[in-house]
PDB file of N, CA and C in Angstrom:
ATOM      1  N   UNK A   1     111.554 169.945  99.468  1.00  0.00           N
ATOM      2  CA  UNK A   1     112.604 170.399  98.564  1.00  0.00           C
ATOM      3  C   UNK A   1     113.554 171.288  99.367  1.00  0.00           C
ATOM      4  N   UNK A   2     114.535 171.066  99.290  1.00  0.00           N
ATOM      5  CA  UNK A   2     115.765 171.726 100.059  1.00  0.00           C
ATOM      6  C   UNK A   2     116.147 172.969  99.102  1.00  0.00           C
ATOM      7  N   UNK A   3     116.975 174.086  99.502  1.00  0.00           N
ATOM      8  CA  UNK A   3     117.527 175.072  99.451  1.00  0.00           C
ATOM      9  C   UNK A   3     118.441 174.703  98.227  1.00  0.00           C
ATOM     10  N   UNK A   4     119.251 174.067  97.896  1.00  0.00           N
ATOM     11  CA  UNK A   4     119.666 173.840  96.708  1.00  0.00           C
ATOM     12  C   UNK A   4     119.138 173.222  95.665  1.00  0.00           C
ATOM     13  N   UNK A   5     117.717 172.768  95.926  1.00  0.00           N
ATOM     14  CA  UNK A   5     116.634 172.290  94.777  1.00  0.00           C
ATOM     15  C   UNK A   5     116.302 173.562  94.212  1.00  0.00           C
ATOM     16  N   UNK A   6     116.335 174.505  94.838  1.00  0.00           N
ATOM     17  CA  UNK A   6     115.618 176.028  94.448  1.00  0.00           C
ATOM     18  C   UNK A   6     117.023 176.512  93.432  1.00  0.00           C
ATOM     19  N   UNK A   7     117.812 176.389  94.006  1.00  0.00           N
ATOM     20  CA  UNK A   7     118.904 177.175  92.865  1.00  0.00           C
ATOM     21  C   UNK A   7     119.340 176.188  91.839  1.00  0.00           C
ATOM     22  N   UNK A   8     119.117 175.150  91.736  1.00  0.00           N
ATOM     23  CA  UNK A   8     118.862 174.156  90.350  1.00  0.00           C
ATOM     24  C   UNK A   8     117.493 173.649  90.058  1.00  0.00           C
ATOM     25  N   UNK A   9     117.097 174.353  89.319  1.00  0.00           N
ATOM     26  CA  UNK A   9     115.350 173.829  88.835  1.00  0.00           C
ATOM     27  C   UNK A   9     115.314 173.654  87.639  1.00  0.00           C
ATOM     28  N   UNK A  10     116.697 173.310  86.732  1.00  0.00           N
ATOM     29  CA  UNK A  10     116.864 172.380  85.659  1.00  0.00           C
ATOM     30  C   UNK A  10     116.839 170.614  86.050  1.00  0.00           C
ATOM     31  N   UNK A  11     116.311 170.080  85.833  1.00  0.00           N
ATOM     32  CA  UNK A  11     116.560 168.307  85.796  1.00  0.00           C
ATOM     33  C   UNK A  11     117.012 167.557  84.852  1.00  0.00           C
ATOM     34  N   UNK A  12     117.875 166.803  84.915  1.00  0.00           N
ATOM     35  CA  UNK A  12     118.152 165.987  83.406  1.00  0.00           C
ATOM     36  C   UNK A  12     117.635 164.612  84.213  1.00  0.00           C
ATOM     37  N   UNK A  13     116.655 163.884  83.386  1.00  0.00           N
ATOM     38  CA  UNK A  13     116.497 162.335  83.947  1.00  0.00           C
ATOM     39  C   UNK A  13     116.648 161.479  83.235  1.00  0.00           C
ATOM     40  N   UNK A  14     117.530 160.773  83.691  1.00  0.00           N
ATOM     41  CA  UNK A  14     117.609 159.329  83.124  1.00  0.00           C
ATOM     42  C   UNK A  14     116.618 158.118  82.842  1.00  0.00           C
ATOM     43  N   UNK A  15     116.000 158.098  81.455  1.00  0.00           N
ATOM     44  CA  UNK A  15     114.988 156.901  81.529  1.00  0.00           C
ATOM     45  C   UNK A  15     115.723 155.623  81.815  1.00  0.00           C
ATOM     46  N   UNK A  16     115.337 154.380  82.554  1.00  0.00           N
ATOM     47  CA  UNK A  16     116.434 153.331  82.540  1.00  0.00           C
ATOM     48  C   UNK A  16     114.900 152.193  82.097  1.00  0.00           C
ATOM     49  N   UNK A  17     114.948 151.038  81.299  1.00  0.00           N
ATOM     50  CA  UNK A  17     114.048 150.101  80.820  1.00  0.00           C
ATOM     51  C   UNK A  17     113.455 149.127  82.271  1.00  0.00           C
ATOM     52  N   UNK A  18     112.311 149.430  82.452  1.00  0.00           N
ATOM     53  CA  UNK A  18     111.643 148.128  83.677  1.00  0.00           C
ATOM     54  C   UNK A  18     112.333 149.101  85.119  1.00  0.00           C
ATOM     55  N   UNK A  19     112.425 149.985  85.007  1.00  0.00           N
ATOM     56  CA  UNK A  19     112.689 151.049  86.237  1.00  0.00           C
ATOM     57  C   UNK A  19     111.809 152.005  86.316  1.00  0.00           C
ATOM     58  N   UNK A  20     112.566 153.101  87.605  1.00  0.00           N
ATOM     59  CA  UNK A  20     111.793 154.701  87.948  1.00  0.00           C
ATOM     60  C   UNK A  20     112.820 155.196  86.843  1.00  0.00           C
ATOM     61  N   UNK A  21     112.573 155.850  86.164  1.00  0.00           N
ATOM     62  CA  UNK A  21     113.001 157.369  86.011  1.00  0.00           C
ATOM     63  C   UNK A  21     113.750 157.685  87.225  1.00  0.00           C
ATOM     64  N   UNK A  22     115.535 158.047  87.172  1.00  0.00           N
ATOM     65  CA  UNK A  22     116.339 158.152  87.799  1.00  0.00           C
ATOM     66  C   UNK A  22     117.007 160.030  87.267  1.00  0.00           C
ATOM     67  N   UNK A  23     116.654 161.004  88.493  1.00  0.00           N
ATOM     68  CA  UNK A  23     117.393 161.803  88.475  1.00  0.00           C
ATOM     69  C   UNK A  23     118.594 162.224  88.394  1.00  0.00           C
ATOM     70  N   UNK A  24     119.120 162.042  87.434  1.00  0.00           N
ATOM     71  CA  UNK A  24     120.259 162.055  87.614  1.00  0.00           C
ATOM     72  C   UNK A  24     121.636 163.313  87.408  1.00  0.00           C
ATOM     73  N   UNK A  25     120.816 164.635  86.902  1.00  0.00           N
ATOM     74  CA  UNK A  25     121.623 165.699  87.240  1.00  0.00           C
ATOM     75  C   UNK A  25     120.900 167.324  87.619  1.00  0.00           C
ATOM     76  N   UNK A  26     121.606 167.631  88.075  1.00  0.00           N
ATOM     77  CA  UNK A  26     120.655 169.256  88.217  1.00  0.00           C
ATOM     78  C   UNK A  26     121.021 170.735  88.114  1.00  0.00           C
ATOM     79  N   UNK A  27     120.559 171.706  86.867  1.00  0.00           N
ATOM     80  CA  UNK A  27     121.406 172.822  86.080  1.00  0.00           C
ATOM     81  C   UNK A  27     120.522 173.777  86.709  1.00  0.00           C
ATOM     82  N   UNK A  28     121.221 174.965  86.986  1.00  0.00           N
ATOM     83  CA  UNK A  28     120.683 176.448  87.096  1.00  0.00           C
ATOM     84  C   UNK A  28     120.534 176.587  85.602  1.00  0.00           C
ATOM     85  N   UNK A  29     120.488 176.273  84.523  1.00  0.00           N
ATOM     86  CA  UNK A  29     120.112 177.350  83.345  1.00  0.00           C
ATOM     87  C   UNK A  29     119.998 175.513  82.166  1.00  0.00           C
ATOM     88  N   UNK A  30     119.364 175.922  81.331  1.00  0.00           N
ATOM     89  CA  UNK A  30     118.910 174.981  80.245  1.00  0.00           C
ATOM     90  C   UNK A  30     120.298 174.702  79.515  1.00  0.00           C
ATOM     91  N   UNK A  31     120.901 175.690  79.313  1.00  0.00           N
ATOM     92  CA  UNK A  31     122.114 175.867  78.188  1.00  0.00           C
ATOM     93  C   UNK A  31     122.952 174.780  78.678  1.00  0.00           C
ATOM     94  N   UNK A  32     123.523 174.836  80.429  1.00  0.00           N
ATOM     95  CA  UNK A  32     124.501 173.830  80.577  1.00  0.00           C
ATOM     96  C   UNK A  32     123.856 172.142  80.708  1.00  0.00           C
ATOM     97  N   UNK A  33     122.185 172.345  80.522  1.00  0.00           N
ATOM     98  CA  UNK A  33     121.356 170.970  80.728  1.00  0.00           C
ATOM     99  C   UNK A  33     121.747 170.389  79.395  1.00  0.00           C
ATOM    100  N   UNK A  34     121.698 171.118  78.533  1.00  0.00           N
ATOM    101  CA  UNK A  34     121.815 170.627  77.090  1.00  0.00           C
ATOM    102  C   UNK A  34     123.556 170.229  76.847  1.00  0.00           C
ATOM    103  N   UNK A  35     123.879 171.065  76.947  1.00  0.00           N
ATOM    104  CA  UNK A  35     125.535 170.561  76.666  1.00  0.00           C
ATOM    105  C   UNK A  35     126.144 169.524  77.291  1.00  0.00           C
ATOM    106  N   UNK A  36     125.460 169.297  78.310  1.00  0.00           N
ATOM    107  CA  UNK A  36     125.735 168.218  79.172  1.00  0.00           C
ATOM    108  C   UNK A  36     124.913 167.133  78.733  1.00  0.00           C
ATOM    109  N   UNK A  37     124.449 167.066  78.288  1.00  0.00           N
ATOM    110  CA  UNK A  37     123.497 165.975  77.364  1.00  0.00           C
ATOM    111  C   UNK A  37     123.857 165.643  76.331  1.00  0.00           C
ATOM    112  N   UNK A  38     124.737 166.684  75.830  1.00  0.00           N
ATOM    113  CA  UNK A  38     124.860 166.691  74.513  1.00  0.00           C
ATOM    114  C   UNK A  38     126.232 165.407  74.459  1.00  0.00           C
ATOM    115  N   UNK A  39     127.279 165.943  75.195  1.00  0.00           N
ATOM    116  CA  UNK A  39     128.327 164.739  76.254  1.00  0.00           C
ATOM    117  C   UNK A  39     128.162 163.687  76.375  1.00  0.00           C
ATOM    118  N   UNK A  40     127.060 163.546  77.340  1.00  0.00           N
ATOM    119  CA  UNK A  40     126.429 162.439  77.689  1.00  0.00           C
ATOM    120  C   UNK A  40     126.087 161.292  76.201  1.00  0.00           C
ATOM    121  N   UNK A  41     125.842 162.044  75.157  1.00  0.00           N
ATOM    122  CA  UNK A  41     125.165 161.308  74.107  1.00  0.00           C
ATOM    123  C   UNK A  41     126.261 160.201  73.709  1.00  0.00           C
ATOM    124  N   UNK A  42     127.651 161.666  73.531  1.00  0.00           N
ATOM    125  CA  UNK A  42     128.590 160.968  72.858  1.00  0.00           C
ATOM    126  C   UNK A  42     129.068 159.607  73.430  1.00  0.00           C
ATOM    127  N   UNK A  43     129.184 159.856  75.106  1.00  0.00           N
ATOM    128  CA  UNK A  43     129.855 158.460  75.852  1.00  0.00           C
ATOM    129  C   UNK A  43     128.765 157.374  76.350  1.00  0.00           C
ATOM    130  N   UNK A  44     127.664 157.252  75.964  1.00  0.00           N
ATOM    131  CA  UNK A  44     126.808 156.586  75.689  1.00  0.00           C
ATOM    132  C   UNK A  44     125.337 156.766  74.613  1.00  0.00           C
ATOM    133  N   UNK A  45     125.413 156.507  73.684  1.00  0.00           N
ATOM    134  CA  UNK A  45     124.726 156.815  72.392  1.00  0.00           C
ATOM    135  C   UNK A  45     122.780 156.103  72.808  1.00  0.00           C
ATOM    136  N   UNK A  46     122.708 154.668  73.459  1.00  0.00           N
ATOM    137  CA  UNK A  46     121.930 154.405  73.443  1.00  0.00           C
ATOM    138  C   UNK A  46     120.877 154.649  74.902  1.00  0.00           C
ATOM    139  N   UNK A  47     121.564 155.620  75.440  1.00  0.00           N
ATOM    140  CA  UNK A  47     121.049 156.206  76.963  1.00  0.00           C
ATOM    141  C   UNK A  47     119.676 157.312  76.474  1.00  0.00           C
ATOM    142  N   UNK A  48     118.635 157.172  77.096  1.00  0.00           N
ATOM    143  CA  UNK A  48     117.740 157.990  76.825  1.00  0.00           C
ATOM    144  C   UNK A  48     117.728 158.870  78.013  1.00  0.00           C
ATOM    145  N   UNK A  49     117.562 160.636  77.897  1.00  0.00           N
ATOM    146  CA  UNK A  49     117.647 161.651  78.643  1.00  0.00           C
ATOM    147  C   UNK A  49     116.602 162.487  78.688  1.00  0.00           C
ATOM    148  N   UNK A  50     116.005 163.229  79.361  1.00  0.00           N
ATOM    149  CA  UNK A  50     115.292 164.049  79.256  1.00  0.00           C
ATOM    150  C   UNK A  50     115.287 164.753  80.541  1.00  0.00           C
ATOM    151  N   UNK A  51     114.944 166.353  80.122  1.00  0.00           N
ATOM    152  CA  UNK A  51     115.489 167.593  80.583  1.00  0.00           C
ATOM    153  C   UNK A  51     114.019 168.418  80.736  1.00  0.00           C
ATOM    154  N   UNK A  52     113.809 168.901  81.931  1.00  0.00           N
ATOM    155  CA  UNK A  52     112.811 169.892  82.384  1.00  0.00           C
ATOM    156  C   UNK A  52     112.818 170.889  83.096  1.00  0.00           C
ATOM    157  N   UNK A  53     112.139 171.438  83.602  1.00  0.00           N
ATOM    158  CA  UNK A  53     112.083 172.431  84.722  1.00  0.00           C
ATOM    159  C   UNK A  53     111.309 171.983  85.909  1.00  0.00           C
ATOM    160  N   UNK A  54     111.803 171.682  86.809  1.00  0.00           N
ATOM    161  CA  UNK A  54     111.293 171.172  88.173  1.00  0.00           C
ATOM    162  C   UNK A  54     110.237 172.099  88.945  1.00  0.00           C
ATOM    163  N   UNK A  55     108.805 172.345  88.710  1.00  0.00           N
ATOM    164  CA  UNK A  55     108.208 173.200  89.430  1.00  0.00           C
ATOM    165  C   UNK A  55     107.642 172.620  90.572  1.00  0.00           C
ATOM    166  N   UNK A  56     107.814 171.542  91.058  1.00  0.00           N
ATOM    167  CA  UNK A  56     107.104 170.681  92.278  1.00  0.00           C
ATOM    168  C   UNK A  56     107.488 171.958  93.551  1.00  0.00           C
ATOM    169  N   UNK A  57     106.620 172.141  94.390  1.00  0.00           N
ATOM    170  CA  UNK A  57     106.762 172.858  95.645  1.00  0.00           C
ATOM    171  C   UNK A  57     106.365 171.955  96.700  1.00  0.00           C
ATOM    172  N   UNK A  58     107.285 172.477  97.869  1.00  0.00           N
ATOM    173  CA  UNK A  58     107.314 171.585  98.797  1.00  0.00           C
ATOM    174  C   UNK A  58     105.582 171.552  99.600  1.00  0.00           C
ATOM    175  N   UNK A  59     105.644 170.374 100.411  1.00  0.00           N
ATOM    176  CA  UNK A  59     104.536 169.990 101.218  1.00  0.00           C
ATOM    177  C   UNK A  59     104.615 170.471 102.534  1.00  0.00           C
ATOM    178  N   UNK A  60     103.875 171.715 102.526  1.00  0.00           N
ATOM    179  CA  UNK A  60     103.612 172.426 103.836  1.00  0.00           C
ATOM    180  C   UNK A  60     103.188 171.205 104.409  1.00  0.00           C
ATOM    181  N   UNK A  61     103.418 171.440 105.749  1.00  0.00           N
ATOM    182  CA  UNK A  61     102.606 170.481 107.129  1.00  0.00           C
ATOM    183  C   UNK A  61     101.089 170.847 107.391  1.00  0.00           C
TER     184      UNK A  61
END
């Protein structure tokens, strides 16, 4: 995890059907995860989203 994974540890992911789970944005704070979702809804209604907190830590050697 890089240095700017640490100062965004909001995730919004994109479910896509017969795929990975596609990352597709990343918030310092929940508030702008949501509003930005909230956006997202309007210019595509049938897009499924979901929003977490990224606690994965990196893999020491």
């Amino acid at each position: 995890m890089y240095y700017g994974q640490h100062l965004y540890g909001w995730v919004m992911i994109r479910l896509l059907p017969h795929m990975r789970p596609l990352v597709f944005a990343r918030f310092d704070n929940p508030s702008d995860a949501k509003s930005h979702s909230k956006a997202l809804k309007q210019l595509m209604p049938d897009a499924k989203f979901l929003i977490f907190f990224d606690v994965s830590l990196p893999i020491e050697p």
